[in-house]
Protein backbone atom coordinates (compact mmCIF):
# COMPACT_ATOMS: atom_id res chain seq x y z
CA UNK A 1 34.73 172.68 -111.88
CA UNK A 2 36.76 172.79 -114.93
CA UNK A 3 39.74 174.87 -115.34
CA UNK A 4 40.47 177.42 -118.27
CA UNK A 5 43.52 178.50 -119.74
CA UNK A 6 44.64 181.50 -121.41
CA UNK A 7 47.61 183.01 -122.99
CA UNK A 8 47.91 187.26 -123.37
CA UNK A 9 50.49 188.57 -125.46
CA UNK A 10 50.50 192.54 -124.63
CA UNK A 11 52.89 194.90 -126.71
CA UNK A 12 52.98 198.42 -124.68
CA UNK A 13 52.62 200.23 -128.18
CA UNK A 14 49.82 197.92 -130.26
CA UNK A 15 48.20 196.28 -127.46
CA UNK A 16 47.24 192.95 -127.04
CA UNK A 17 48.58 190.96 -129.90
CA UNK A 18 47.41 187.46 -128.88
CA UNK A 19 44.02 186.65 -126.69
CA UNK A 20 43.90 182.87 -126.23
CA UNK A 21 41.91 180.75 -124.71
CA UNK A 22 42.84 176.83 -124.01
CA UNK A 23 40.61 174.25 -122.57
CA UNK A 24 42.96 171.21 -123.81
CA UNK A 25 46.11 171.23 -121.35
CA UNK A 26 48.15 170.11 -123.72
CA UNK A 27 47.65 172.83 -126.27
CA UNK A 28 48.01 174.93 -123.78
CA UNK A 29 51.80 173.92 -123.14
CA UNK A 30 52.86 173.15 -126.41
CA UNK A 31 51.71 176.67 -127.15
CA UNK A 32 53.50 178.32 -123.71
CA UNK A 33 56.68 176.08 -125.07
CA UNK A 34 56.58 177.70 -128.64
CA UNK A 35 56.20 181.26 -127.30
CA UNK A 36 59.12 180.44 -124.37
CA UNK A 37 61.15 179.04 -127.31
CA UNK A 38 60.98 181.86 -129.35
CA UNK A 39 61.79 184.21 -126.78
CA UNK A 40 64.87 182.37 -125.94
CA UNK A 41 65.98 181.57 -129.14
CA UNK A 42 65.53 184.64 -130.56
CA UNK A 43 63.06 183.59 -133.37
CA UNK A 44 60.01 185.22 -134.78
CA UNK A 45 56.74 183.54 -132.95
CA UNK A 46 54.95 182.31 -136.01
CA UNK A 47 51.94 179.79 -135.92
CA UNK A 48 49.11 178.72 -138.13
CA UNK A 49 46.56 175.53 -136.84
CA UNK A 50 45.78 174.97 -140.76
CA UNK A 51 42.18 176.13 -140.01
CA UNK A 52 41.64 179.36 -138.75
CA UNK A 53 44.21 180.62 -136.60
CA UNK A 54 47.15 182.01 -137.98
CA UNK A 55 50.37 184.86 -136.24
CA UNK A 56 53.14 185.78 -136.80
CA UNK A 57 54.83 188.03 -134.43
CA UNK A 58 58.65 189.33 -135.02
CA UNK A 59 61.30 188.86 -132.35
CA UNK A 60 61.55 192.35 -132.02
CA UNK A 61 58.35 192.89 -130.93
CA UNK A 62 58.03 189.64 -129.17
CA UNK A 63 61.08 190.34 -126.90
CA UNK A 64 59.04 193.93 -126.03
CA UNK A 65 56.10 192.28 -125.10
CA UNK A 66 54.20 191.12 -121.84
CA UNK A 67 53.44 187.63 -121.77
CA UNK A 68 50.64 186.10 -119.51
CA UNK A 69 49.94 183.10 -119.06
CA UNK A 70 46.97 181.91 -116.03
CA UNK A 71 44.27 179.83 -115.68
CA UNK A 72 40.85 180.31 -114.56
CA UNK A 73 38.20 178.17 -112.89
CA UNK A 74 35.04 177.40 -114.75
CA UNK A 75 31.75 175.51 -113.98
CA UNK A 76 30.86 172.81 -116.27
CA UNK A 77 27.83 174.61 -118.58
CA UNK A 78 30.28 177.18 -119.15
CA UNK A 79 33.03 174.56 -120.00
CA UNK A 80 30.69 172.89 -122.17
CA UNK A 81 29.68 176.28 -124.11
CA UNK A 82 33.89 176.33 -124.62
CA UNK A 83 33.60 173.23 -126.18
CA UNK A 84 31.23 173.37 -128.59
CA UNK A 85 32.81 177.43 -129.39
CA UNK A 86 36.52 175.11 -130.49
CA UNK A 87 34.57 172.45 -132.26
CA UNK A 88 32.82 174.82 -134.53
């Protein structure tokens, strides 16, 4: 079994504002580091990979916001169908 991460950023007034999925651990915690960062430092939560995947989220809103972060089991076909989904 492989194990999936995920990241939900929920804002009680426009929802959920970030829907994440990680399958690299690393990524995973660089990305929980940036949003606990932000949140602590009082900055705007602003990233962009360079490809496809850009946000930008004000403190204000941030500091409103639920944030989730969990992982989930997975068997290997469906890590494999992950894969292939990031390397697109």
């Amino acid at each position: 079994m492989a194990v999936q991460k995920y990241i939900n950023i929920i804002h009680p007034q426009f929802g959920k504002l970030v829907q994440e999925t990680f399958v690299d651990e690393v990524q995973f915690r660089l990305f929980l580091q940036l949003v606990h960062s932000c949140i602590e430092l009082k900055q705007d939560l602003t990233s962009f990979n360079a490809r496809d995947f850009l946000i930008h989220i004000p403190h204000k809103l941030l500091k409103e916001c639920i944030v989730i972060g969990n992982t989930n089991e997975m068997s290997l076909g469906e890590y494999a169908v992950q894969k292939s989904k990031m390397e697109g």
